[in-house]
C-alpha atoms as a PDB file:
ATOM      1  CA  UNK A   1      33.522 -23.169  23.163  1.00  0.00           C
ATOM      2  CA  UNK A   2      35.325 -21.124  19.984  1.00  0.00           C
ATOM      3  CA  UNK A   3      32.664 -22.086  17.246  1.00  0.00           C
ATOM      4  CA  UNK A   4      32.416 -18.203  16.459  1.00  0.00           C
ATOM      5  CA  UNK A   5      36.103 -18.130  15.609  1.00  0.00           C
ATOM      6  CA  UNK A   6      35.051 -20.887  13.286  1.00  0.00           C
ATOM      7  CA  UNK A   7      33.481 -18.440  10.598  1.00  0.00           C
ATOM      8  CA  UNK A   8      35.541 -15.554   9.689  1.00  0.00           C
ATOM      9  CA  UNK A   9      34.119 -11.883   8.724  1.00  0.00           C
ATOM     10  CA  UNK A  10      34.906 -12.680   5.093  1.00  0.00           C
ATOM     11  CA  UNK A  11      33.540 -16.168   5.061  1.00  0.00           C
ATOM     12  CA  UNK A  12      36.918 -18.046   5.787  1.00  0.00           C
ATOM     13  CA  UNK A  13      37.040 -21.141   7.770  1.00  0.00           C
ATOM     14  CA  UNK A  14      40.543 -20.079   9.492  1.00  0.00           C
ATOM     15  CA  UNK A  15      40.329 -21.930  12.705  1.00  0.00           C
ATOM     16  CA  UNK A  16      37.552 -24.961  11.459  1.00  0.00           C
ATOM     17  CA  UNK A  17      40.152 -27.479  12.165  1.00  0.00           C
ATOM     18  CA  UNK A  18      40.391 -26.066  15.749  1.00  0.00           C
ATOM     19  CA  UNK A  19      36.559 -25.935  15.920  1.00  0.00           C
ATOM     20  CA  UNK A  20      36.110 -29.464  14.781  1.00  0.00           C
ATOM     21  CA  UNK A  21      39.004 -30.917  17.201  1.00  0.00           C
ATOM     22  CA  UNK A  22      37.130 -29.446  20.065  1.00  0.00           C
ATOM     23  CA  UNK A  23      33.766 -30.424  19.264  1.00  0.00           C
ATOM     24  CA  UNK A  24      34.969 -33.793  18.942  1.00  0.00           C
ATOM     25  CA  UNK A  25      36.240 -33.953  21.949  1.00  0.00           C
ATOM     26  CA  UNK A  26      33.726 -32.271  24.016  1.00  0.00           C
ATOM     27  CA  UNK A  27      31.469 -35.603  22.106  1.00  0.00           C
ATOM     28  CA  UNK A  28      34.225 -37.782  23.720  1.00  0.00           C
ATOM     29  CA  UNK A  29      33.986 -36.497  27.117  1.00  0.00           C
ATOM     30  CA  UNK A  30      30.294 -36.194  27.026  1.00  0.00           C
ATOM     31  CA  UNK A  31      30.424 -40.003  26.633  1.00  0.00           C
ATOM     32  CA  UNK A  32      33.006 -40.244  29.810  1.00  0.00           C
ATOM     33  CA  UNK A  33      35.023 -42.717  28.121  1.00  0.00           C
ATOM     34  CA  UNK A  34      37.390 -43.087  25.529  1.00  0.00           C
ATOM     35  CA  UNK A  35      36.052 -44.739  21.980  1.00  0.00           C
ATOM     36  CA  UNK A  36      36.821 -46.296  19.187  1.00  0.00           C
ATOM     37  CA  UNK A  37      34.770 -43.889  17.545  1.00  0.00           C
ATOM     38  CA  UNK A  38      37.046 -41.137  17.621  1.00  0.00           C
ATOM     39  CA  UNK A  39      37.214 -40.607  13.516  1.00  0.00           C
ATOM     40  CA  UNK A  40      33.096 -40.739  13.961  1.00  0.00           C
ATOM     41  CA  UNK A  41      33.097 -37.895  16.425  1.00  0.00           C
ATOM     42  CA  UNK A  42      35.504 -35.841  14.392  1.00  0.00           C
ATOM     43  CA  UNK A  43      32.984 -36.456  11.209  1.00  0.00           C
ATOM     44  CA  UNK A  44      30.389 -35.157  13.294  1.00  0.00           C
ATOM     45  CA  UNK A  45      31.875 -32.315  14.677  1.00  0.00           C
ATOM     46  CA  UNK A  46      32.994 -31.087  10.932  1.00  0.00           C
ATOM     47  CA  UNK A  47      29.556 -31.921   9.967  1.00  0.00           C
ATOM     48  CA  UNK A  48      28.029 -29.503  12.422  1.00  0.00           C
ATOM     49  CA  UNK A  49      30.261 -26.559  11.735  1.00  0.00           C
ATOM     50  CA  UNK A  50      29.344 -27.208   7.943  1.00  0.00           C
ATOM     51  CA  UNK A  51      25.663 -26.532   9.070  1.00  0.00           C
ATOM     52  CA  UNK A  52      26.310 -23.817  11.261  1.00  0.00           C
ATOM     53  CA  UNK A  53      28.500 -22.142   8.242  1.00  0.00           C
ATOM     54  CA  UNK A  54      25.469 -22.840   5.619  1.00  0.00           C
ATOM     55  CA  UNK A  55      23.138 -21.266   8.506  1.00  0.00           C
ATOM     56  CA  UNK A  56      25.156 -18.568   8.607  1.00  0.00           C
ATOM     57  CA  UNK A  57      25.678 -17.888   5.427  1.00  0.00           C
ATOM     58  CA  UNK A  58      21.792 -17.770   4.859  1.00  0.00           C
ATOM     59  CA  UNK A  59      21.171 -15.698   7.599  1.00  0.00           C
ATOM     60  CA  UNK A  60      23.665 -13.071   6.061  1.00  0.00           C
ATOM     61  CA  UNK A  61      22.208 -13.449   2.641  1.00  0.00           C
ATOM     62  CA  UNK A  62      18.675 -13.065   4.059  1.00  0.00           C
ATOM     63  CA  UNK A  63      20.060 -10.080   5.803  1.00  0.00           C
ATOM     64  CA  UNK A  64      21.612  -8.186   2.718  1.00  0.00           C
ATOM     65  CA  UNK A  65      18.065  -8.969   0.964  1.00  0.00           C
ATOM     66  CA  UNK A  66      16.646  -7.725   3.959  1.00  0.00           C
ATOM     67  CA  UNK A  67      18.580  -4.019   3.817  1.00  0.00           C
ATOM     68  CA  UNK A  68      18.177  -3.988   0.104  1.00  0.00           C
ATOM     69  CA  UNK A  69      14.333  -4.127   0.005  1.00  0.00           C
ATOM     70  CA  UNK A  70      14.122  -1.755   2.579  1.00  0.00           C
ATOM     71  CA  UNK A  71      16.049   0.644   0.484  1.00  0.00           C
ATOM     72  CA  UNK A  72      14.168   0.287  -2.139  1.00  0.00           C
ATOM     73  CA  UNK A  73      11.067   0.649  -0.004  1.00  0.00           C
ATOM     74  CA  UNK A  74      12.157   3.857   0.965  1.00  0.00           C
ATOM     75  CA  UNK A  75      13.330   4.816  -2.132  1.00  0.00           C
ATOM     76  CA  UNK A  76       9.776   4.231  -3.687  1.00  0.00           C
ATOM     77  CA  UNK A  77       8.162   5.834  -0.618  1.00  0.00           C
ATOM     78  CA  UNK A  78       9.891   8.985  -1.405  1.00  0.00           C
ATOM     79  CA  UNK A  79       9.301   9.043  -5.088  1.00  0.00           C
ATOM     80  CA  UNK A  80       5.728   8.486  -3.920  1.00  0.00           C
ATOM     81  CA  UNK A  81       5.433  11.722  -1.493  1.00  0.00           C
ATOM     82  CA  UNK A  82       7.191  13.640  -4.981  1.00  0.00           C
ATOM     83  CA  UNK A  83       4.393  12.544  -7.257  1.00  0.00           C
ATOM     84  CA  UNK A  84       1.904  13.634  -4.766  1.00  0.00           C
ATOM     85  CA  UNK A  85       3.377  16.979  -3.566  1.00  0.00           C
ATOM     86  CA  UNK A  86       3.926  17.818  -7.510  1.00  0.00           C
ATOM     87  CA  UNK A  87       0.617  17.371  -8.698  1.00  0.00           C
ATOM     88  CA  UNK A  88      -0.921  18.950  -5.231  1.00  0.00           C
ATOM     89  CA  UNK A  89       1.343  21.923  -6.620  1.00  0.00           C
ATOM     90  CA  UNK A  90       0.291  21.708 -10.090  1.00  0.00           C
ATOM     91  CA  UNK A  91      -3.449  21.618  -8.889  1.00  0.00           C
ATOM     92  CA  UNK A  92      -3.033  25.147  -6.873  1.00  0.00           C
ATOM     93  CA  UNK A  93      -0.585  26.780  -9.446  1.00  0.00           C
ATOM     94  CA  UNK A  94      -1.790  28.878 -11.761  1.00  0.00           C
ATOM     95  CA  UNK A  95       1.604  29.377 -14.119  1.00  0.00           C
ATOM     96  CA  UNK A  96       5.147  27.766 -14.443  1.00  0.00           C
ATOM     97  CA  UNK A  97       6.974  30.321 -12.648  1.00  0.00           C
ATOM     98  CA  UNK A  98       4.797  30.082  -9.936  1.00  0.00           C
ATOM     99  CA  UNK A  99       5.354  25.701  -9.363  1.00  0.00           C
ATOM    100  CA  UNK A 100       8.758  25.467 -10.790  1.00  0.00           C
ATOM    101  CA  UNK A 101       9.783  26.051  -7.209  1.00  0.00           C
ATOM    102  CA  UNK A 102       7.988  23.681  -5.854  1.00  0.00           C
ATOM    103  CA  UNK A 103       8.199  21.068  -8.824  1.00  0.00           C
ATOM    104  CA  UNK A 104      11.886  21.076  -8.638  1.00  0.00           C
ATOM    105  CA  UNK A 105      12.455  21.058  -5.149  1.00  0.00           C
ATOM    106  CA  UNK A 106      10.036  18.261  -4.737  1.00  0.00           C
ATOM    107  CA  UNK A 107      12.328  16.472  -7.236  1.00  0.00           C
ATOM    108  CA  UNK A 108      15.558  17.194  -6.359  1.00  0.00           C
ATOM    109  CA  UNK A 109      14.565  15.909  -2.233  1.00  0.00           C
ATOM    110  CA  UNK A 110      13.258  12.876  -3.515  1.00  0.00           C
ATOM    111  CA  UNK A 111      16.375  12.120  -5.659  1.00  0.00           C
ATOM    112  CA  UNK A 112      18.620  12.826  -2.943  1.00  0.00           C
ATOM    113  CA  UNK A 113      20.071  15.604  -5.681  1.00  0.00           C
ATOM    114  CA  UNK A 114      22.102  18.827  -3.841  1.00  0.00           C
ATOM    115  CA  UNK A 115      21.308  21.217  -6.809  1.00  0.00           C
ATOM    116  CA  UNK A 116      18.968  21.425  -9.700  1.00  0.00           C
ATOM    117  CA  UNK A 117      18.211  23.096 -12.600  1.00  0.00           C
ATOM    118  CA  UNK A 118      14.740  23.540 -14.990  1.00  0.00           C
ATOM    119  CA  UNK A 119      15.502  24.579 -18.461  1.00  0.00           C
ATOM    120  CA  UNK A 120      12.882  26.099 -20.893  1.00  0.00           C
ATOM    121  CA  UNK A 121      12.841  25.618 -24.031  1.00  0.00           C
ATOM    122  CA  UNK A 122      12.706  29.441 -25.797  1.00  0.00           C
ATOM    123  CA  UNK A 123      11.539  28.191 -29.700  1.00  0.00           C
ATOM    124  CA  UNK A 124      11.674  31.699 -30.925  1.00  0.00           C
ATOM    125  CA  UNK A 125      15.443  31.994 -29.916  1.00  0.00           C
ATOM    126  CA  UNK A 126      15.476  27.881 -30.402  1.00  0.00           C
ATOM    127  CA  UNK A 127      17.440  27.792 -27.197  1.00  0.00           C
ATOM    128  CA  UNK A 128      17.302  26.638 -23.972  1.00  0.00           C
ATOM    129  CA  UNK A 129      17.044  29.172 -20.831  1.00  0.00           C
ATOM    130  CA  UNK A 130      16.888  28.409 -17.158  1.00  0.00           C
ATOM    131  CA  UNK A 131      13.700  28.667 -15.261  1.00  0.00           C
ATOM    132  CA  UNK A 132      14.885  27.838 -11.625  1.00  0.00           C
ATOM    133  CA  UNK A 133      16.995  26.648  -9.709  1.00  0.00           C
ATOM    134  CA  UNK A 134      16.996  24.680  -6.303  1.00  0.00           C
ATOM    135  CA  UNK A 135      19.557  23.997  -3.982  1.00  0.00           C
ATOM    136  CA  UNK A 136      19.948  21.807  -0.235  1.00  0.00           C
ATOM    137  CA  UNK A 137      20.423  24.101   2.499  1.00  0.00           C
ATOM    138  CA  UNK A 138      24.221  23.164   3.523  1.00  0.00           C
ATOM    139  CA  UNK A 139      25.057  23.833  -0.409  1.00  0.00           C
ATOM    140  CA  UNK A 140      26.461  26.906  -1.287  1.00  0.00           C
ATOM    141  CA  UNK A 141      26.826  27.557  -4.864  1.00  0.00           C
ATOM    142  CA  UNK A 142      25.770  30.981  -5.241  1.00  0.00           C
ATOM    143  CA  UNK A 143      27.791  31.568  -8.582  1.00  0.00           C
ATOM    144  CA  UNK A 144      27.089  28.571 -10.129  1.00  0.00           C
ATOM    145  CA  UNK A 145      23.132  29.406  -9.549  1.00  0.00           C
ATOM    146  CA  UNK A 146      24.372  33.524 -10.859  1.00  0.00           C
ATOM    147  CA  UNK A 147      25.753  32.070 -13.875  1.00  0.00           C
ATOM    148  CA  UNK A 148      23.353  29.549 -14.490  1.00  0.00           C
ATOM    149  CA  UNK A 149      20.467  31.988 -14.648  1.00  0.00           C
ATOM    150  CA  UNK A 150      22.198  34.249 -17.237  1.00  0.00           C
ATOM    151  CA  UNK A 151      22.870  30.799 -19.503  1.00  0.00           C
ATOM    152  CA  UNK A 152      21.561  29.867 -22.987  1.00  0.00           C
ATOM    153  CA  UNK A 153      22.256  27.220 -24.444  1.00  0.00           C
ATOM    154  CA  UNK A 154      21.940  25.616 -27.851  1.00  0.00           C
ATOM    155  CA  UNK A 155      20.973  22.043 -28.740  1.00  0.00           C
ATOM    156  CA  UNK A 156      23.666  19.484 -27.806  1.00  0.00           C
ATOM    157  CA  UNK A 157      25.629  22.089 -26.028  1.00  0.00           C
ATOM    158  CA  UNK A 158      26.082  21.146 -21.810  1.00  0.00           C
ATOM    159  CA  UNK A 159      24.064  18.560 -20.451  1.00  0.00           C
ATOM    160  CA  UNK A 160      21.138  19.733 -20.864  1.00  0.00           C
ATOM    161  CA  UNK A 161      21.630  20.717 -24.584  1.00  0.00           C
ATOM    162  CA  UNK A 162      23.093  17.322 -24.961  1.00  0.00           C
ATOM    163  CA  UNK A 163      19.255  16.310 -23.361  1.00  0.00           C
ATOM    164  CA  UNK A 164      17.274  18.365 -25.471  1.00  0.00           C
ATOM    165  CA  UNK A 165      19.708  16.953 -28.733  1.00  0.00           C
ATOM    166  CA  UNK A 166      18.987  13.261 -27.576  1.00  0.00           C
ATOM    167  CA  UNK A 167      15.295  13.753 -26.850  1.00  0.00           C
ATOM    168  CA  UNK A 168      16.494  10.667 -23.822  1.00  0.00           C
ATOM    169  CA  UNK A 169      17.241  11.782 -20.077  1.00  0.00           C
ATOM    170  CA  UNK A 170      20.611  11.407 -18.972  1.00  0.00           C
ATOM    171  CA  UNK A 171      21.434  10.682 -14.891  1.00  0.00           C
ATOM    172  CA  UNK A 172      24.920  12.398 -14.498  1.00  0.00           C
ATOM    173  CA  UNK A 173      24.674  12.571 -10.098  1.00  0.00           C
ATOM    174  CA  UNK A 174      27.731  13.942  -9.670  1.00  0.00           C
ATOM    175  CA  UNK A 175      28.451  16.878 -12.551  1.00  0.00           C
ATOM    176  CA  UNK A 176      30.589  18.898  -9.910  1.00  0.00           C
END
């Protein structure tokens, strides 16, 4: 039997007529004689492929639901194991230099960011400077880290200057 052909990919009932017609008549040879019930077993047989679609359709949904929570699962998971390794670092740390490191790696990983930045605010100079940076292993961005070290910027200048203007994060993933 076709009934898989019934339900395309996309959702389309392309061959449901085809479906139907057969399912009918496998009903009319199941009986082993011709009936004057024909139009009934057609009614049936569209019937059943409406339920099987509706199944289907729920099973999919369910599904998507399904990989969405699990996403999110890990997503919180992850955020979780952050938190935890931060404050484990801020625990043991005695000064900034010595957990920005560790602080920003353990935020970048869990953010699924290549390359990060921490900027210090320098209220003397009323600027910002750049603490550290981190970046993934298979990155290489050796002068952008070079020139981001020797940076200063000024409130609202750059993104981070436009952060420290705003007083509001702002998620840019992809700056490059």
């Amino acid at each position: 039997m076709r009934t898989s052909s019934a339900i395309g990919e996309d959702g389309s009932r392309s061959n449901a007529l085809d479906v139907i017609a057969l399912r009918a008549f496998e009903k009319w040879l199941a009986r082993g004689r011709p009936s004057d019930s024909s139009l009934l077993d057609w009614l049936e047989a569209e019937s059943e492929l409406r339920q099987v679609e509706t199944l289907a359709r729920q099973v999919w949904e369910l599904e998507q639901r399904f990989v969405a929570q699990r996403a999110a699962n890990r997503q919180t998971l992850r955020r979780l194991e952050a938190e935890h390794d931060i404050a484990r670092t801020l625990s043991i740390a005695s000064t900034l230099e010595e957990a920005a490191p560790h602080i920003l790696r353990s935020v970048c990983e869990s953010l699924d960011y290549a390359v990060g930045v921490l900027w210090i605010l320098d209220r003397q100079a009323a600027v910002l400077r750049c603490e550290e940076t981190f970046k993934s292993p298979d990155v290489e961005c050796s002068d952008f880290t070079a020139v981001t070290r020797e940076l200063t910027l000024v409130r609202g200048e750059g993104l981070p200057g436009r952060v420290w203007a705003s007083q509001t994060p702002i998620s840019n993933p992809d700056v490059a």
